[in-house]
Protein backbone atom coordinates (compact mmCIF):
# COMPACT_ATOMS: atom_id res chain seq x y z
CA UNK A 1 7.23 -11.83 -18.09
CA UNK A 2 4.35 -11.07 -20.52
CA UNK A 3 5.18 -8.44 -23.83
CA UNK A 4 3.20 -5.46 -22.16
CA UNK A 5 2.91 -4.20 -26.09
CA UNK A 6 1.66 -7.37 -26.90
CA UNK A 7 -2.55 -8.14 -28.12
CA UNK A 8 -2.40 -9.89 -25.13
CA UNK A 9 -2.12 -6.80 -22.84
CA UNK A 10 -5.09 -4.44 -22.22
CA UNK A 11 -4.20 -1.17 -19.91
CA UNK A 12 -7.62 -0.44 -18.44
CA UNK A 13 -9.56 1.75 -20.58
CA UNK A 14 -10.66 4.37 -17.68
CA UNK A 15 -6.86 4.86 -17.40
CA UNK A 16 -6.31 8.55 -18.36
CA UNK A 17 -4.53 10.27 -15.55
CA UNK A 18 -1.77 12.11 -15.76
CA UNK A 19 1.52 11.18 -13.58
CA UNK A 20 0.84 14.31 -11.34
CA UNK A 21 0.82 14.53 -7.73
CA UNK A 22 -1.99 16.83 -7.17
CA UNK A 23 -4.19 15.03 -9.71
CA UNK A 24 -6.02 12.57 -7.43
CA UNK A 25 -9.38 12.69 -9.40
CA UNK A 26 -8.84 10.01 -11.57
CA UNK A 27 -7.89 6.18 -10.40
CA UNK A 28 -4.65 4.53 -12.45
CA UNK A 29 -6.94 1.57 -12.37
CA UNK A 30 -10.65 0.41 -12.18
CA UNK A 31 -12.68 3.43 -10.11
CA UNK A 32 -10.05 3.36 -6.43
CA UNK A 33 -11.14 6.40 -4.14
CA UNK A 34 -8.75 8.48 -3.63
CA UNK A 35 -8.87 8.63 0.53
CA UNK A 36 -5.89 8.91 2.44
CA UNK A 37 -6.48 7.29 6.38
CA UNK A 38 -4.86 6.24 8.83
CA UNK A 39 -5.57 2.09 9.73
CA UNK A 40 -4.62 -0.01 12.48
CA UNK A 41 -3.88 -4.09 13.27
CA UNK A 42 -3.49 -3.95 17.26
CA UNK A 43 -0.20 -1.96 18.33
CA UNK A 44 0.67 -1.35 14.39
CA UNK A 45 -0.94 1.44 12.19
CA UNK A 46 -0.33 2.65 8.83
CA UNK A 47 -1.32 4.64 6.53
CA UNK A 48 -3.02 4.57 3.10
CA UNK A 49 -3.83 6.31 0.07
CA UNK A 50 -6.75 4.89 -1.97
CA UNK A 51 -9.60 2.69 -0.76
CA UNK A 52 -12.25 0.12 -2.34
CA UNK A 53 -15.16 1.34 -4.04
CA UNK A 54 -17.46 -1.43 -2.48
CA UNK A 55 -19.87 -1.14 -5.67
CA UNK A 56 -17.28 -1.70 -7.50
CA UNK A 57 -14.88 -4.33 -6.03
CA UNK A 58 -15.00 -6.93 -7.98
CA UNK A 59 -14.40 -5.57 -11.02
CA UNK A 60 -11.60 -3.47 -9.59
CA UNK A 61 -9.70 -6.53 -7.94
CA UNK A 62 -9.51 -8.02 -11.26
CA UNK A 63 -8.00 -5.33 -12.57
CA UNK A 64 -5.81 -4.98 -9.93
CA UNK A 65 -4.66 -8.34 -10.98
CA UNK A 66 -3.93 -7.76 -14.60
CA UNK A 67 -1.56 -4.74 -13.41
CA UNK A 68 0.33 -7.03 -10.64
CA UNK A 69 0.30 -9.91 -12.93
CA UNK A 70 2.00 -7.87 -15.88
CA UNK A 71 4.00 -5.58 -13.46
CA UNK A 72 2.46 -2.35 -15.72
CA UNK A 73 5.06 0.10 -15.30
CA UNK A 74 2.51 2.67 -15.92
CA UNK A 75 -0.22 2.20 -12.75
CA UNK A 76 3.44 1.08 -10.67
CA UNK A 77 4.83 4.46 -11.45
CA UNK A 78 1.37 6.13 -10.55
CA UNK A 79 0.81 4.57 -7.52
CA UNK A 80 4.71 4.74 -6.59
CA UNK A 81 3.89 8.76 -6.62
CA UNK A 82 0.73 8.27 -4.73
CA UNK A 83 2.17 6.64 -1.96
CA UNK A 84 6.11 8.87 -2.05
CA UNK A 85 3.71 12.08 -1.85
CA UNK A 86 1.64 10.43 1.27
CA UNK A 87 4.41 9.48 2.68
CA UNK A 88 6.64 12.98 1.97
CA UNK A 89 3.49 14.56 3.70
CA UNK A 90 3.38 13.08 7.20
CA UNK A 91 6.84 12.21 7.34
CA UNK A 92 8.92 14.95 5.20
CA UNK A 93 11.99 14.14 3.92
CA UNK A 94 12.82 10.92 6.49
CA UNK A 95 16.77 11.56 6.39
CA UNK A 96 18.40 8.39 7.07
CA UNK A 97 15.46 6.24 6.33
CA UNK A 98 15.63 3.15 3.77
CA UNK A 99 12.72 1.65 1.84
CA UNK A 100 11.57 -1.79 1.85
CA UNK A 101 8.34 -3.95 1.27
CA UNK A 102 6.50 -7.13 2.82
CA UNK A 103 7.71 -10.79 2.22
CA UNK A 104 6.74 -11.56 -1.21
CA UNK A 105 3.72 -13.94 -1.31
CA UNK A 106 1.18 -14.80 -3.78
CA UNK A 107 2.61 -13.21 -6.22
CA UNK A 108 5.72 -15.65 -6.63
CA UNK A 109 7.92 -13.61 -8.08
CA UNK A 110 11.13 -12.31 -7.14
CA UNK A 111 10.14 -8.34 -8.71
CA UNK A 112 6.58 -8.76 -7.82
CA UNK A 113 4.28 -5.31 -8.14
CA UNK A 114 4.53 -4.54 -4.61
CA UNK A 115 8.78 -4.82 -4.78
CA UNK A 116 8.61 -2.24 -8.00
CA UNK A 117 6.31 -0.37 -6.02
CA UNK A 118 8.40 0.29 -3.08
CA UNK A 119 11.58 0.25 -5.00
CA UNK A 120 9.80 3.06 -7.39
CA UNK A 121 8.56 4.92 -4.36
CA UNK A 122 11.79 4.72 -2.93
CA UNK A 123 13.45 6.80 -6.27
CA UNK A 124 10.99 9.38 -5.75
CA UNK A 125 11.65 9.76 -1.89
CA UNK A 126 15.48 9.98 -2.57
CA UNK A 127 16.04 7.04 -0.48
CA UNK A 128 17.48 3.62 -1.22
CA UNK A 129 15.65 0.32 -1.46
CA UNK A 130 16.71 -2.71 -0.13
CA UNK A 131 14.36 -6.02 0.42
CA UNK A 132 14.35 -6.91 3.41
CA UNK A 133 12.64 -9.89 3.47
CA UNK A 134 12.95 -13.64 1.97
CA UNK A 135 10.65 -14.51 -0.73
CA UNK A 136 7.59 -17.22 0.77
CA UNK A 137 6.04 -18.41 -1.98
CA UNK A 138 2.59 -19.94 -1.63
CA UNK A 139 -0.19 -20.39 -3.93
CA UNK A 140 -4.34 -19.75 -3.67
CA UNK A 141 -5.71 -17.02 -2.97
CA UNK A 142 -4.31 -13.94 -0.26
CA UNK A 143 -6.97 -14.24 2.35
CA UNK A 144 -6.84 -13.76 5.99
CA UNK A 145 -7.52 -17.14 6.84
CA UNK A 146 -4.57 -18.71 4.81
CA UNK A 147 -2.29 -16.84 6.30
CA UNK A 148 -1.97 -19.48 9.64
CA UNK A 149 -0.38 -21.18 6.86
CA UNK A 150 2.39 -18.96 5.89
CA UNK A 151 6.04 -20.33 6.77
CA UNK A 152 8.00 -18.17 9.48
CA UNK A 153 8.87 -14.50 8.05
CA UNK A 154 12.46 -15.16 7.19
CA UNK A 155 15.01 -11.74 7.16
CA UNK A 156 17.58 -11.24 4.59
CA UNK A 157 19.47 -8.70 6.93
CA UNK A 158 19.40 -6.75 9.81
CA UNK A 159 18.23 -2.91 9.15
CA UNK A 160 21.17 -0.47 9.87
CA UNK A 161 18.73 2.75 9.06
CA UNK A 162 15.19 3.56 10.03
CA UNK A 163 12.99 1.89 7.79
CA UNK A 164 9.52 3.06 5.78
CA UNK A 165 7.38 -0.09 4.63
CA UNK A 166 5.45 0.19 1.74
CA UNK A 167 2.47 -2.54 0.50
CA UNK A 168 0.44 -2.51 -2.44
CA UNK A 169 -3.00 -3.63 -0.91
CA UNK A 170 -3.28 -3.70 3.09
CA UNK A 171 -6.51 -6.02 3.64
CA UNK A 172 -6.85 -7.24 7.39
CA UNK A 173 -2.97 -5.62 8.00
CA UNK A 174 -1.46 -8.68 8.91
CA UNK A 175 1.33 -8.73 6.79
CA UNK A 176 2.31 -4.85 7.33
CA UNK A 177 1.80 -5.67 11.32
CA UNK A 178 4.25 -9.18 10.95
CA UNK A 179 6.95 -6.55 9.02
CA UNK A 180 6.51 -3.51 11.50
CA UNK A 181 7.02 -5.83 14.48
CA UNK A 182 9.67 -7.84 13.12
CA UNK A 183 11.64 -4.32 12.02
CA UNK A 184 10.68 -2.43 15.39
CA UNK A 185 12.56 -5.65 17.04
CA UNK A 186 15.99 -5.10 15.11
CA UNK A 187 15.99 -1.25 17.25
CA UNK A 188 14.83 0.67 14.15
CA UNK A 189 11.98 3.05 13.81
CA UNK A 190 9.59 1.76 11.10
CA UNK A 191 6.52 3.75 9.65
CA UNK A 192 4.29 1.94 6.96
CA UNK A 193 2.24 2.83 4.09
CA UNK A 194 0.16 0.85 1.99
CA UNK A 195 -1.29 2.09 -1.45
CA UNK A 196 -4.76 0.87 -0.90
CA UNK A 197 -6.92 0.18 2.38
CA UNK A 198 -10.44 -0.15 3.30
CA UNK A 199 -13.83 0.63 1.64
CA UNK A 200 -15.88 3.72 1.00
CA UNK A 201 -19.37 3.09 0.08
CA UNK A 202 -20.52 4.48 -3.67
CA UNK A 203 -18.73 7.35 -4.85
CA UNK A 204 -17.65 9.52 -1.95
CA UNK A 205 -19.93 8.17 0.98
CA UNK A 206 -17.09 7.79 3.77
CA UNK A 207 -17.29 4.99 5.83
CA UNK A 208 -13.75 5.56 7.82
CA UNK A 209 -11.72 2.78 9.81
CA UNK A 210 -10.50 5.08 12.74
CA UNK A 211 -7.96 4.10 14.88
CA UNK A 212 -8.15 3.49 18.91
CA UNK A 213 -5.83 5.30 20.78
CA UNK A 214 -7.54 4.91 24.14
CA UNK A 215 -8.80 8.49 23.98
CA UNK A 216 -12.35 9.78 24.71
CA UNK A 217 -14.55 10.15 21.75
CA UNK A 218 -14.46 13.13 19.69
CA UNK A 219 -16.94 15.10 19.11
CA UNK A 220 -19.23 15.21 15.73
CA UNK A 221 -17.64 18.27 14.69
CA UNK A 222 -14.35 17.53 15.69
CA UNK A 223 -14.43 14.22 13.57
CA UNK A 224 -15.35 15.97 10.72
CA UNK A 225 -12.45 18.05 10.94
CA UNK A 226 -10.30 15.28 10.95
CA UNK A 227 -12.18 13.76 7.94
CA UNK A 228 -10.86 16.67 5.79
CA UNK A 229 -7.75 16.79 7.89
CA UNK A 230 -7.01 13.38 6.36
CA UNK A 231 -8.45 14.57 2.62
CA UNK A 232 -11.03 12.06 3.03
């Protein structure tokens, strides 16, 4: 693991935030919206509490990258709070849940960003952590279509509580849908949250995912309530 005091090591210079849970303003890293939504992957949804600025992605992904390969504590313990206050705000306190993450992946490490993430989120939210999942570690690039390739989702141990799921990055879902499903199977009720989902175009200009649940279409005015319903 790589000195994070070291030359070598270069926080982001737009980082400035302060660890507090109303301060949303401000991105831990690159120029993240803060948007919190509500996604879906067929019969699985989650929910999520920053999105892509799509003028911005690519330099944003990259320094996405430096954090998760350097593990910085500092943008793990910010979005750790992000995601504990999203989740302490739909769900409340989740009594007898447990915290866990995805299968480890790309990242091929055993305390990858997305483990320190959950198990950090899990400290704030009171709850314990436990992995849940064997380590699959393949190398490349995370992309939807390598994931055909993936070996079997292997389980460490059956879930005696009720489970909340948290990712890092939820692209196309498939990996927070695999978990869920898997979970869900073992009799347990299993919510999900992911730090960052989706796009928003520029700045602010919302450009929504919304999910399907077989309902009639809402009226203009009724969406945009549930725009700022959803802080969005």
């Amino acid at each position: 693991m790589q000195n994070l005091e070291s030359p070598a090591f270069v926080r982001p210079a737009k980082f400035d935030c302060n660890l507090n849970a109303e301060d949303v303003t401000c991105s831990p890293i690159g120029s993240l919206v803060a948007r919190r939504a509500v996604y879906s992957r067929k019969a699985v949804a989650w929910i999520s509490a920053r999105a892509w600025r799509t003028d911005m992605i690519p330099s944003d992904v990259r320094a996405l990258k430096a954090a998760k390969q350097n593990v910085d504590p500092v943008v793990i313990a910010r979005a750790a709070l992000e995601v504990a206050a999203l989740a302490k705000m739909l769900f409340g306190a989740l009594p007898g849940f447990m915290v866990s993450t995805v299968a480890v992946g790309h990242s091929r490490r055993p305390d990858s960003f997305s483990v320190r993430l959950a198990a950090a989120g899990a400290k704030r939210l009171e709850l314990p952590f436990e992995k849940l999942f064997a380590d699959r570690h393949v190398s490349g690039v995370s992309h939807p279509k390598e994931l055909k390739k993936l070996p079997p989702l292997q389980r460490l141990t059956t879930p005696t509580a009720n489970v909340l799921l948290v990712d890092d990055v939820a692209t196309s879902g498939w990996h927070i849908e695999e978990a869920v499903n898997d979970l869900r199977g073992c009799g347990v009720a299993c919510f999900a949250v992911s730090w960052i989902s989706g796009t928003v175009i520029g700045e602010g200009a919302s450009k929504p995912q919304l999910v399907d649940f077989g309902l009639p279409a809402l009226p203009a005015s009724m969406r945009r309530t549930a725009r700022l319903a959803l802080g969005s």
